[in-house]
N, C-alpha and C. Protein backbone atom coordinates (compact mmCIF):
# COMPACT_ATOMS: atom_id res chain seq x y z
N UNK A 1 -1.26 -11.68 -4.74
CA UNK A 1 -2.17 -10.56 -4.84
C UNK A 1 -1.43 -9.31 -5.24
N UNK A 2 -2.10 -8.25 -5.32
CA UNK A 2 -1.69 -7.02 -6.03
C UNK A 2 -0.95 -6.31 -5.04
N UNK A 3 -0.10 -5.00 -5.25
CA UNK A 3 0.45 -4.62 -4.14
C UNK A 3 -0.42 -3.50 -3.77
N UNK A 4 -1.21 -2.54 -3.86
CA UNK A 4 -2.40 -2.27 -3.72
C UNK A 4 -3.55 -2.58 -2.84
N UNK A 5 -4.16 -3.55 -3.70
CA UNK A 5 -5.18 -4.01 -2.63
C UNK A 5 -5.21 -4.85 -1.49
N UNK A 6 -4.06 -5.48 -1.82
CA UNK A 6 -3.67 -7.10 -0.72
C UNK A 6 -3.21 -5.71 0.70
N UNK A 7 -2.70 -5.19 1.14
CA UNK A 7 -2.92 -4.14 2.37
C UNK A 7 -4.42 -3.70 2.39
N UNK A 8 -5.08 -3.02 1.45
CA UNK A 8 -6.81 -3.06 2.11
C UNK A 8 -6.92 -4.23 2.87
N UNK A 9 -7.19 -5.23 1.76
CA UNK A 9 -8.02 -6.51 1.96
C UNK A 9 -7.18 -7.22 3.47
N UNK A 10 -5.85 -6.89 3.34
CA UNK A 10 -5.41 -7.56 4.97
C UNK A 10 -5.53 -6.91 5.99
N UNK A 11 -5.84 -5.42 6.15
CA UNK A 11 -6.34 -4.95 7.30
C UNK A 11 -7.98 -5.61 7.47
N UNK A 12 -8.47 -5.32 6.76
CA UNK A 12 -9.76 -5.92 6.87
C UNK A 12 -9.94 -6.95 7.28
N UNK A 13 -8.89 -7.92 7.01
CA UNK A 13 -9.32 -9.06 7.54
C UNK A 13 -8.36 -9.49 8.74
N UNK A 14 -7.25 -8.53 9.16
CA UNK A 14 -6.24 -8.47 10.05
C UNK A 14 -7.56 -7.83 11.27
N UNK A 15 -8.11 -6.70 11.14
CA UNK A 15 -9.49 -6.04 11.69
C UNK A 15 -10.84 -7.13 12.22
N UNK A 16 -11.04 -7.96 11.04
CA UNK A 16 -11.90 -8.73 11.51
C UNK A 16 -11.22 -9.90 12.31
N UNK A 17 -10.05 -9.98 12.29
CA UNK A 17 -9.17 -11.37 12.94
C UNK A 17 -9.37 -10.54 14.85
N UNK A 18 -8.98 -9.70 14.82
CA UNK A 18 -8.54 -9.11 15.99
C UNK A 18 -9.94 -9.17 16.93
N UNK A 19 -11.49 -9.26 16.24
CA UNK A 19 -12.74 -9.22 17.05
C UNK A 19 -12.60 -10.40 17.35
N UNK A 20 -11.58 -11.65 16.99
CA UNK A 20 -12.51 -12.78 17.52
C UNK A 20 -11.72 -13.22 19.02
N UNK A 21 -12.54 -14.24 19.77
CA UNK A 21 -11.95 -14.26 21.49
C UNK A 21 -10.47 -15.34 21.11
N UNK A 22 -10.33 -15.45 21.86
CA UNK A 22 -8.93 -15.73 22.31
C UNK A 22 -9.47 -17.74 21.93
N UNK A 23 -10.65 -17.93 22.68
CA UNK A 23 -11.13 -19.17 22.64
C UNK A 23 -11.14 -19.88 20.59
N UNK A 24 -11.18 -18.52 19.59
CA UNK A 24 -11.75 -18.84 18.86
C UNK A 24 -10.24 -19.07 17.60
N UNK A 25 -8.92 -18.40 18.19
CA UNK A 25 -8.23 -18.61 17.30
C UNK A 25 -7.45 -20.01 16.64
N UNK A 26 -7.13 -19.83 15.60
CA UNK A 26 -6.83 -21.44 14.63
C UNK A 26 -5.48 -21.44 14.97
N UNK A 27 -5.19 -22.65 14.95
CA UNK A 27 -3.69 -23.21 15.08
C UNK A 27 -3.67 -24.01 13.47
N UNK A 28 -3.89 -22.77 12.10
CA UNK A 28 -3.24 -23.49 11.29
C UNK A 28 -2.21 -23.76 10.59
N UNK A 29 -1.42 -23.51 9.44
CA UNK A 29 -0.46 -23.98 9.29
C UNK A 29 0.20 -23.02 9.09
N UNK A 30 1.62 -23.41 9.48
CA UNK A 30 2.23 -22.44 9.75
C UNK A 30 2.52 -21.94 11.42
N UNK A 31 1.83 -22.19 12.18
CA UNK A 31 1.83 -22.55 13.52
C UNK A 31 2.81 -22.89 14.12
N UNK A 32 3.08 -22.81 15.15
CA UNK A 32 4.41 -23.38 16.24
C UNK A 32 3.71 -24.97 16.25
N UNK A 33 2.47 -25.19 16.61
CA UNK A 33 1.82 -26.81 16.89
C UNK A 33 1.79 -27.62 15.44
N UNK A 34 1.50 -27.03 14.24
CA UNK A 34 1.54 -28.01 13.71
C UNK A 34 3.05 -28.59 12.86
N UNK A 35 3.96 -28.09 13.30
CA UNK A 35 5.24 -28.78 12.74
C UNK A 35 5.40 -28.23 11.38
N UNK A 36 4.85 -27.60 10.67
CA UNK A 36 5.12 -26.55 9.42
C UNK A 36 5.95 -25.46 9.60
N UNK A 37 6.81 -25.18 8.40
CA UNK A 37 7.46 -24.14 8.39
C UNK A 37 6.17 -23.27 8.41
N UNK A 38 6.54 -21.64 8.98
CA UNK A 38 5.76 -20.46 8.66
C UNK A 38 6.52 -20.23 7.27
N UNK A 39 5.63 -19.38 6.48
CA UNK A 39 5.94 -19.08 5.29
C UNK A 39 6.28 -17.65 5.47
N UNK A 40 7.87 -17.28 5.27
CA UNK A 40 8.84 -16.24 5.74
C UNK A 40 8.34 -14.95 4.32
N UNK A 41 7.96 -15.61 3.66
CA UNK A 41 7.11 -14.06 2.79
C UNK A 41 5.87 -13.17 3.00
N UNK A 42 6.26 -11.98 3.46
CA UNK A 42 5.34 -11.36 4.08
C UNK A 42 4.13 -11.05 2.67
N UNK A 43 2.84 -10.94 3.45
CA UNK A 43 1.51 -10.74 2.37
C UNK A 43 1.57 -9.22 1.29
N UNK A 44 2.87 -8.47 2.26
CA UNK A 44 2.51 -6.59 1.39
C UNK A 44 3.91 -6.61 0.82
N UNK A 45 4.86 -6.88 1.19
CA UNK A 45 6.42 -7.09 0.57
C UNK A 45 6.68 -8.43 -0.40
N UNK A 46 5.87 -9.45 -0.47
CA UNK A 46 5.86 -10.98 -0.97
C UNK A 46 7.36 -10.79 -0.75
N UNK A 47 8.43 -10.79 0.60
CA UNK A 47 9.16 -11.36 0.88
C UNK A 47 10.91 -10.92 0.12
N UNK A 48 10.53 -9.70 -0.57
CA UNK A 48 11.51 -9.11 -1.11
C UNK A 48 12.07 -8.19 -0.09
N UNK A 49 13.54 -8.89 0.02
CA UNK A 49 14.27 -8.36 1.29
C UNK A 49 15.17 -6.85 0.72
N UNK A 50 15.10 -6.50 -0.30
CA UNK A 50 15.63 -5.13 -1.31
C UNK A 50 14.54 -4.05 -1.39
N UNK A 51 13.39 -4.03 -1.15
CA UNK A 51 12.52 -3.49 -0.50
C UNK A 51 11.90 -3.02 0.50
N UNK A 52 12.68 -3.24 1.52
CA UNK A 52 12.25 -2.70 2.89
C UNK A 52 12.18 -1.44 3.17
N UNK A 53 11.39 -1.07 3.58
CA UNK A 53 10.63 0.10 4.15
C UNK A 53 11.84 1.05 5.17
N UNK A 54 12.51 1.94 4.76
CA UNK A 54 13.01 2.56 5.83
C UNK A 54 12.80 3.40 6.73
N UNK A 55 11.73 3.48 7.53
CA UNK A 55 10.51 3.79 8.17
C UNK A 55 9.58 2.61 8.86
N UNK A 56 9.68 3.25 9.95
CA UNK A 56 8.66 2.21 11.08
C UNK A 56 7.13 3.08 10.51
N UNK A 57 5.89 1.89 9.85
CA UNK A 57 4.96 2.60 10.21
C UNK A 57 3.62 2.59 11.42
N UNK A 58 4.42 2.28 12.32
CA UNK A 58 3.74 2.26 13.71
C UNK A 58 3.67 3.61 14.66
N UNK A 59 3.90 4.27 13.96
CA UNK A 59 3.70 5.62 14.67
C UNK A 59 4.62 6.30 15.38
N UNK A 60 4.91 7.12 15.69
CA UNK A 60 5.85 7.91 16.05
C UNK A 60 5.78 9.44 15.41
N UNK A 61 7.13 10.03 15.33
CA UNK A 61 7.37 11.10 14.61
C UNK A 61 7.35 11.36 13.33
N UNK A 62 6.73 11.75 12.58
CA UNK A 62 7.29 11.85 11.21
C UNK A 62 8.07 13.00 10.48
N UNK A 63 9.61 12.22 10.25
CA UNK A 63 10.16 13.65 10.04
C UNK A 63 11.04 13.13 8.45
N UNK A 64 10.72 14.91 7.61
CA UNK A 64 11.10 14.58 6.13
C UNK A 64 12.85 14.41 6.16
N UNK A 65 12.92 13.86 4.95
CA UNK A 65 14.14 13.40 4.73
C UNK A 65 14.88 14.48 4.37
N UNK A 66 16.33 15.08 4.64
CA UNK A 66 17.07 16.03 4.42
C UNK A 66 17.55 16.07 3.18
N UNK A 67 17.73 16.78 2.14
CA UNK A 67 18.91 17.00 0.97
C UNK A 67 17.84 16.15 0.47
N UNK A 68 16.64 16.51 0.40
CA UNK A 68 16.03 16.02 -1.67
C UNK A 68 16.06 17.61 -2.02
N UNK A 69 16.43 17.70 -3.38
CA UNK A 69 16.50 18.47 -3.98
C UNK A 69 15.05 19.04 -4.39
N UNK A 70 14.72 20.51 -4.67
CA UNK A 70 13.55 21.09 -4.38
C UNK A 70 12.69 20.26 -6.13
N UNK A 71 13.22 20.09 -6.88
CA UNK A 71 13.28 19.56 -8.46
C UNK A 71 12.68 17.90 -8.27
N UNK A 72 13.59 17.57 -7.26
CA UNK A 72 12.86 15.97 -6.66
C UNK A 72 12.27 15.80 -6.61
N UNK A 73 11.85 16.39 -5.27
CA UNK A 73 10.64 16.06 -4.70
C UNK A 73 9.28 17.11 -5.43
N UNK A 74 9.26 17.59 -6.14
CA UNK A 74 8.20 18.12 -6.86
C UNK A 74 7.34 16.96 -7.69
N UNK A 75 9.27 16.52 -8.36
CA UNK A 75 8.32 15.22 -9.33
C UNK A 75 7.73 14.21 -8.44
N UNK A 76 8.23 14.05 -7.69
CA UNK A 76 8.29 12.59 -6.25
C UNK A 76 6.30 12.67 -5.65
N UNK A 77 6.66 14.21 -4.85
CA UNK A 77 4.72 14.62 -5.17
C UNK A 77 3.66 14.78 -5.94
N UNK A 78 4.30 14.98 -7.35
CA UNK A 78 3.21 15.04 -8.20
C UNK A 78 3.08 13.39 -8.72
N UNK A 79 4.04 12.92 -8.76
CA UNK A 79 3.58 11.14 -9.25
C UNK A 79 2.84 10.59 -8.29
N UNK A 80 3.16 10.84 -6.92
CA UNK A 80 2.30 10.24 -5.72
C UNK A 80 0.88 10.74 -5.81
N UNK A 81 0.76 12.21 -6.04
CA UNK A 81 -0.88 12.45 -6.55
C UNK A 81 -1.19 11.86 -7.40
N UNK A 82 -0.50 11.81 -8.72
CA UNK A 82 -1.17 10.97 -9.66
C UNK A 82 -1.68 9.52 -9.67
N UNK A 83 -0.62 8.56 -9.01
CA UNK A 83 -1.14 7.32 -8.47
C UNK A 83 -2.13 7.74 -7.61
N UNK A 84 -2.27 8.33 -6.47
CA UNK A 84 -3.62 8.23 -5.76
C UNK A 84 -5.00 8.55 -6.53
N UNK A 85 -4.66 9.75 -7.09
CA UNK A 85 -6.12 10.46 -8.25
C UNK A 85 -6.80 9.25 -8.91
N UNK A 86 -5.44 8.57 -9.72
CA UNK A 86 -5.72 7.44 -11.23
C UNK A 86 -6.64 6.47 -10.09
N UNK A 87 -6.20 5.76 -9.08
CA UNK A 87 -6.81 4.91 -8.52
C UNK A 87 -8.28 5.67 -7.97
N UNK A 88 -8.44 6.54 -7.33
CA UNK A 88 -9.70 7.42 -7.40
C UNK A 88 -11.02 7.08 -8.18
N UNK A 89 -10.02 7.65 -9.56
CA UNK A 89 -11.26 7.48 -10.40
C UNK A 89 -11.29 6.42 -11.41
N UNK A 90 -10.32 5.87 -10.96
CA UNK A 90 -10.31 3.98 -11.55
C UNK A 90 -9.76 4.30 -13.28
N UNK A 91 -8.91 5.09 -12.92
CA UNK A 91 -8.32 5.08 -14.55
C UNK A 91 -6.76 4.42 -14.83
N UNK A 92 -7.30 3.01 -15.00
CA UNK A 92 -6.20 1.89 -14.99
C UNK A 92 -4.92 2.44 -15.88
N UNK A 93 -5.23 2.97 -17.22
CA UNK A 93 -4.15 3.17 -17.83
C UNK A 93 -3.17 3.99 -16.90
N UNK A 94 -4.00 5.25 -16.52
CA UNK A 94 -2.66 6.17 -15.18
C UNK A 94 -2.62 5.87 -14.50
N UNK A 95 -3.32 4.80 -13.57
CA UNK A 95 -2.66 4.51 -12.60
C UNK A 95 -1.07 3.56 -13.17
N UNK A 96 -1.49 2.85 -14.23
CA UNK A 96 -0.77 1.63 -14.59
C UNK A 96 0.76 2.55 -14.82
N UNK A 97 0.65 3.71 -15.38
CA UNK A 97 1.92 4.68 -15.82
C UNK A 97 2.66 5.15 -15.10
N UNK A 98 2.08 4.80 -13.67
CA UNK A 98 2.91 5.43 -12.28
C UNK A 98 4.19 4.40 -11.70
N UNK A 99 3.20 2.99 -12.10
CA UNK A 99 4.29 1.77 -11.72
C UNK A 99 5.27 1.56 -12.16
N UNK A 100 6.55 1.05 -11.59
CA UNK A 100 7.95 0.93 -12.32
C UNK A 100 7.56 -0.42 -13.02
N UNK A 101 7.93 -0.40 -14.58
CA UNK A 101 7.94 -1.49 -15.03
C UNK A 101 8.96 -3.02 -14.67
N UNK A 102 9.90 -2.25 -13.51
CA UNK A 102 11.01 -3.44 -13.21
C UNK A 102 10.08 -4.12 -11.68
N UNK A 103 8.90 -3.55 -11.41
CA UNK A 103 8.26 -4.33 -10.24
C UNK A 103 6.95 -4.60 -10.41
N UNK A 104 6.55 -4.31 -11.28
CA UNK A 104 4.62 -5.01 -11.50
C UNK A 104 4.78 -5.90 -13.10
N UNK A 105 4.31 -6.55 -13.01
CA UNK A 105 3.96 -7.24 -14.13
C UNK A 105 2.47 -6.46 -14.42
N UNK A 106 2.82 -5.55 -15.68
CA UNK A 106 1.43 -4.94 -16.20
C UNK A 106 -0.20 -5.47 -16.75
N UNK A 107 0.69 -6.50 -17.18
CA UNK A 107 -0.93 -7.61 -17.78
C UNK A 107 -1.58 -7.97 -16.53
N UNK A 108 -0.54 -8.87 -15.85
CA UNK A 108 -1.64 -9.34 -14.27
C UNK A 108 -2.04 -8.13 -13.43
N UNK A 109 -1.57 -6.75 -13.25
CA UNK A 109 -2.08 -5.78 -12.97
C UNK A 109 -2.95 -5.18 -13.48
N UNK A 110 -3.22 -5.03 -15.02
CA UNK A 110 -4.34 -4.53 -15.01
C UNK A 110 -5.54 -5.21 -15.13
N UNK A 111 -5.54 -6.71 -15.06
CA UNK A 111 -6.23 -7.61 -14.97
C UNK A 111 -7.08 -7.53 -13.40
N UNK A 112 -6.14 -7.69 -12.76
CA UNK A 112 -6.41 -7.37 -11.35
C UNK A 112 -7.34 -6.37 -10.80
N UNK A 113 -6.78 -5.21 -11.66
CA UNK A 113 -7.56 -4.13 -11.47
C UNK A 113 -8.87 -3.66 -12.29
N UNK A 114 -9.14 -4.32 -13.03
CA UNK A 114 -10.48 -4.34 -13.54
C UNK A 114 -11.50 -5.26 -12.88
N UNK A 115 -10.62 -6.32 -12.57
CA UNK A 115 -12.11 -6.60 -11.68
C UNK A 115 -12.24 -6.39 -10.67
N UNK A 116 -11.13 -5.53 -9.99
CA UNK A 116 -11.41 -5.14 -8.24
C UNK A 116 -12.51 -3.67 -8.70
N UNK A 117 -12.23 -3.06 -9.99
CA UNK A 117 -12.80 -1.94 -10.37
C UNK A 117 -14.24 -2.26 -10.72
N UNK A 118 -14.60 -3.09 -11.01
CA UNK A 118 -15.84 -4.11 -11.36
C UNK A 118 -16.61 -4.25 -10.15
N UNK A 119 -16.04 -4.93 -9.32
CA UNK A 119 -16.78 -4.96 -7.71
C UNK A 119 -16.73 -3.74 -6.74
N UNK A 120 -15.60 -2.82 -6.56
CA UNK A 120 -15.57 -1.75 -6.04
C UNK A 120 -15.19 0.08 -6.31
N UNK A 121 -15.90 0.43 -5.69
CA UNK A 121 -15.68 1.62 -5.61
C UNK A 121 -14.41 2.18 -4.85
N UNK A 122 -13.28 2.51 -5.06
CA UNK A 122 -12.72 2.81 -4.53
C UNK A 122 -12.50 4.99 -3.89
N UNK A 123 -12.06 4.77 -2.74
CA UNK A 123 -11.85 6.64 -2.73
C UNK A 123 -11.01 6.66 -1.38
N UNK A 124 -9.49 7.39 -1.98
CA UNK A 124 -8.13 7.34 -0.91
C UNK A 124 -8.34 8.57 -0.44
N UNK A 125 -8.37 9.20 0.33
CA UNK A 125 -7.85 10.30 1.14
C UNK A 125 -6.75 10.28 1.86
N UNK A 126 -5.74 11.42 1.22
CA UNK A 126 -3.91 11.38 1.72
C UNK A 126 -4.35 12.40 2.43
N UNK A 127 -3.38 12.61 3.70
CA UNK A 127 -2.82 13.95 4.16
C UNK A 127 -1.45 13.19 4.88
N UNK A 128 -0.88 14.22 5.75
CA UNK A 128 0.62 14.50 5.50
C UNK A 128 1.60 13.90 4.89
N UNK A 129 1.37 13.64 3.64
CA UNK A 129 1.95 13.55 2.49
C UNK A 129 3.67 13.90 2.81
N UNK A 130 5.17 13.30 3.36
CA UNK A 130 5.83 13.54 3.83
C UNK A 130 7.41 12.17 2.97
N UNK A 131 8.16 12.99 2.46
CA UNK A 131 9.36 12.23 2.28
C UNK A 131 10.21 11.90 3.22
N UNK A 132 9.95 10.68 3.70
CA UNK A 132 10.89 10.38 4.87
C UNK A 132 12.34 10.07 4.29
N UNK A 133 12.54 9.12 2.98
CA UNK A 133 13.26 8.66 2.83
C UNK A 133 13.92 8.65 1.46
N UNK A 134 15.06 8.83 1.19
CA UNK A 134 15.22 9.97 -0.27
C UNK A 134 16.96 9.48 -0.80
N UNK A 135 17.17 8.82 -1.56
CA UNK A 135 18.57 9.03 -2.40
C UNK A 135 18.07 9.41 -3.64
N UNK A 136 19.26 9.58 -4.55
CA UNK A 136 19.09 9.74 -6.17
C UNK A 136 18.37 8.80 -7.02
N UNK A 137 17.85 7.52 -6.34
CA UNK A 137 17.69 6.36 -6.85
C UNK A 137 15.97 5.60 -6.11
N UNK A 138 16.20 5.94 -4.87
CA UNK A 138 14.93 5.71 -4.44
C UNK A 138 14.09 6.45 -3.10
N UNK A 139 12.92 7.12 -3.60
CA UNK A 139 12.14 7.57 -2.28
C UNK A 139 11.07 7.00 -1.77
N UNK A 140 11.18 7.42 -0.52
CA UNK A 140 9.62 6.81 0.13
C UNK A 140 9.10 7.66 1.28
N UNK A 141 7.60 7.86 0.79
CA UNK A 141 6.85 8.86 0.65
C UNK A 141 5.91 8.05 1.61
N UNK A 142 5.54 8.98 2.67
CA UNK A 142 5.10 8.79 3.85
C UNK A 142 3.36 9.06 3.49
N UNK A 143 2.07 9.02 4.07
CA UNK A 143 1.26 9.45 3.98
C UNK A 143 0.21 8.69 5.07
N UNK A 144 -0.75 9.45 5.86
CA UNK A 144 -1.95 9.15 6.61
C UNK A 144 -3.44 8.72 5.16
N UNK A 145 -4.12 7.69 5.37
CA UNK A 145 -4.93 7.74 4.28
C UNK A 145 -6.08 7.26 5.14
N UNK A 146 -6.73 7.73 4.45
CA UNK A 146 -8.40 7.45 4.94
C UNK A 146 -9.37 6.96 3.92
N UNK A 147 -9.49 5.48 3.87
CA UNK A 147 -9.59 4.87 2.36
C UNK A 147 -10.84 4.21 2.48
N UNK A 148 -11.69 4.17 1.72
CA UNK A 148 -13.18 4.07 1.82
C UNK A 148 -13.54 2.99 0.49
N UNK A 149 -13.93 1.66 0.37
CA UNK A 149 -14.45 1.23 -0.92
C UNK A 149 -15.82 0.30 -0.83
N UNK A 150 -16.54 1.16 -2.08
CA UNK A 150 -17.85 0.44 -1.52
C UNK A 150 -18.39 -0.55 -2.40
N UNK A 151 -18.93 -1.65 -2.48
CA UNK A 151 -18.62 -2.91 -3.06
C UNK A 151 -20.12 -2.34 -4.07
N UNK A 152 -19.81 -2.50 -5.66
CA UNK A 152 -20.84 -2.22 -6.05
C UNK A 152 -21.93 -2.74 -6.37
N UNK A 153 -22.36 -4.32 -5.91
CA UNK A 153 -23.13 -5.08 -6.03
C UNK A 153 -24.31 -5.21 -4.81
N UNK A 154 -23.99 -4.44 -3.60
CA UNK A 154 -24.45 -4.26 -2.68
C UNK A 154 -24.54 -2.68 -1.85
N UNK A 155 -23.58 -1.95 -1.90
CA UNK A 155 -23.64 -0.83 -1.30
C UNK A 155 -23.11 -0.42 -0.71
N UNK A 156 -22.67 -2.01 0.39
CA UNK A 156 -22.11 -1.79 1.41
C UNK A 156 -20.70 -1.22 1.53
N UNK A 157 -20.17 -0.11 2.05
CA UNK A 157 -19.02 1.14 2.37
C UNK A 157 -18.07 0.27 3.81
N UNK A 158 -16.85 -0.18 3.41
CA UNK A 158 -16.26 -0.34 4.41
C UNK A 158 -15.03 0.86 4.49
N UNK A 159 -14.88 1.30 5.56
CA UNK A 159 -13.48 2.29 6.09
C UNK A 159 -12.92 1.77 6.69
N UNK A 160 -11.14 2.48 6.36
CA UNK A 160 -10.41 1.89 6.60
C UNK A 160 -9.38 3.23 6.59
N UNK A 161 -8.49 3.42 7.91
CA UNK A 161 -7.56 4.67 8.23
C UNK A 161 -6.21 3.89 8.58
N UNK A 162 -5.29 4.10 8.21
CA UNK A 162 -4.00 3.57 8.55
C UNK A 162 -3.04 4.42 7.76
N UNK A 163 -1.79 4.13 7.77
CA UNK A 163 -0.49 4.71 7.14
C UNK A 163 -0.19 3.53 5.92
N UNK A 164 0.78 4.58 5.54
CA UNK A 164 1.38 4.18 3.98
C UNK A 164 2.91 4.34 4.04
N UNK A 165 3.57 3.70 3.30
CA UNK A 165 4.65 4.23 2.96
C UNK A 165 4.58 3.72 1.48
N UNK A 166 5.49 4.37 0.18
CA UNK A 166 4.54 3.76 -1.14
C UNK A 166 6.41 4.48 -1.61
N UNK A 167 7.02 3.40 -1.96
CA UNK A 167 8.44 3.16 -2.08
C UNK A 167 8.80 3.43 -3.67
N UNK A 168 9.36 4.68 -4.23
CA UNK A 168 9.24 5.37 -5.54
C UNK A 168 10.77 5.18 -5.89
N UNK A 169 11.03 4.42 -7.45
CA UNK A 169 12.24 3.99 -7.79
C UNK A 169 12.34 5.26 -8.88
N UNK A 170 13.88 5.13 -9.48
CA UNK A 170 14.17 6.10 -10.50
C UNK A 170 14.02 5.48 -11.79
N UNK A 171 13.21 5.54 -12.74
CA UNK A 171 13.13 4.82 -13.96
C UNK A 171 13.69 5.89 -15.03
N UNK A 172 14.83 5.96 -15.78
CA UNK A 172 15.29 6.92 -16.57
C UNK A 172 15.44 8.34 -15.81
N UNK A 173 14.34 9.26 -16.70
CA UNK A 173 14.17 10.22 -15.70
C UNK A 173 12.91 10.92 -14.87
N UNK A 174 12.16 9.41 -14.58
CA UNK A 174 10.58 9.52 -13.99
C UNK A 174 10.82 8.66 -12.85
N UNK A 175 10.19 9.20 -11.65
CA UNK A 175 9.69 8.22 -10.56
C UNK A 175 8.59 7.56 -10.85
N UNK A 176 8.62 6.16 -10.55
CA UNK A 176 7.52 5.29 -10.40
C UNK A 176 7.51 4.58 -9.29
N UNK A 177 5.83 4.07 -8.81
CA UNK A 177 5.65 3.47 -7.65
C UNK A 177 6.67 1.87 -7.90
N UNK A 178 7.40 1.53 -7.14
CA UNK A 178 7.76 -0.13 -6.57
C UNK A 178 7.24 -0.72 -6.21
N UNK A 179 6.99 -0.22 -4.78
CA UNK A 179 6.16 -1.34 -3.72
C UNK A 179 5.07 -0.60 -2.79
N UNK A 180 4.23 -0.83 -2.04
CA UNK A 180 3.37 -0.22 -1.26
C UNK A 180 3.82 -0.70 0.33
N UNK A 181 3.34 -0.36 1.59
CA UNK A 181 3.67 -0.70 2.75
C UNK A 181 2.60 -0.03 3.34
N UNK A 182 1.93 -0.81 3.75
CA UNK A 182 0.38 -0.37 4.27
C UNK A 182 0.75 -1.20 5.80
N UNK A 183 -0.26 -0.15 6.95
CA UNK A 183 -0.74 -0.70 8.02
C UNK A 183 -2.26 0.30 8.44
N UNK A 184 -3.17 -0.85 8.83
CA UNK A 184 -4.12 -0.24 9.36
C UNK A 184 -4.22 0.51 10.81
N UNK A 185 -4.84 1.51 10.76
CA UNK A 185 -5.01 2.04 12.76
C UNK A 185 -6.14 0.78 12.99
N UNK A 186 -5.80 0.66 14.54
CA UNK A 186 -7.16 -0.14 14.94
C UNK A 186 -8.27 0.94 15.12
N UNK A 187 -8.16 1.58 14.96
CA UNK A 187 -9.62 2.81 15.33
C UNK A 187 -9.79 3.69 16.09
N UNK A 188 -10.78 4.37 15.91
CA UNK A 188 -10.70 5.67 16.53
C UNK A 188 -11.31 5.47 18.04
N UNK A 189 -10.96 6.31 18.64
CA UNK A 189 -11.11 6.62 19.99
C UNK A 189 -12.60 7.48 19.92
């Protein structure tokens, strides 16, 4: 799956896993009972160990990263708006211009994204927008999102609030998105 939507679509269904009773969960594969390996590639990283997130996003403090240069992180924020905006208003080509070409395969991406754009409405809401994590080579850019998509064949609006971390490589002399690192909140109080 995409790196994008596969965090929606697994809180959602990480969300709907969590309503069911204790009586109702599967022992399938992958399991301690059925004698299968678990499959050691995670669903939002597909298992790329050069990618890890340097940042817990389970909550805590969030504090910016020291010594990015004021020139950096200007570009670092304005590409992160731009990926969020392009996905907004479903404009595949900019969103597609944000991605590093050394981590998405562009054809199956924008493939992907036309027909998730086909069935849904998508609309991200960022706030504290925050560089935790910063060399000359790669940042990662913290953010609270409040992400809303409503399926357009029906109507129906599912929400969804959790954290981000959205891992920005150096391509020449442009940042582009790498990888995404999504977790959902379980909900509001």
């Amino acid at each position: 799956m995409k790196k994008i939507f596969v965090p929606i679509s697994m809180s959602v269904l990480l969300l709907l896993g969590a309503c069911s009773s204790d009586g109702e969960k599967s022992t399938g594969s992958g399991s301690v009972n059925d004698g299968e390996a678990a499959n050691e590639n995670g669903a939002i990283d597909h298992g790329v160990e050069d990618k890890k997130v340097g940042f817990s996003l389970e909550g805590g403090v969030i504090e910016e990263a020291s010594g990015v240069p004021a020139e950096e992180k200007e570009q670092i924020l304005a590409v992160y708006k731009v990926y969020i905006d392009t996905l907004n208003e479903q404009d595949i080509d900019g969103y597609l211009n944000t991605l590093s070409p050394e981590d998405y395969d562009f054809e199956e991406e924008r493939a992907f994204m036309e027909e998730q754009f086909s069935e849904y409405e998508l609309n991200r809401e960022i706030s504290n927008v925050t560089i935790v994590k910063y060399s000359d080579k790669e940042a990662q850019v913290f953010s609270n999102l409040n992400t809303s998509y409503k399926q357009v064949s029906t109507g129906l609006v599912t929400k969804q609030d959790g954290r981000q971390v959205t891992v920005f490589t150096k391509n020449g002399d442009d940042w582009k998105a790498a990888s995404v690192h999504y977790i959902g909140d379980d909900g509001k109080e």
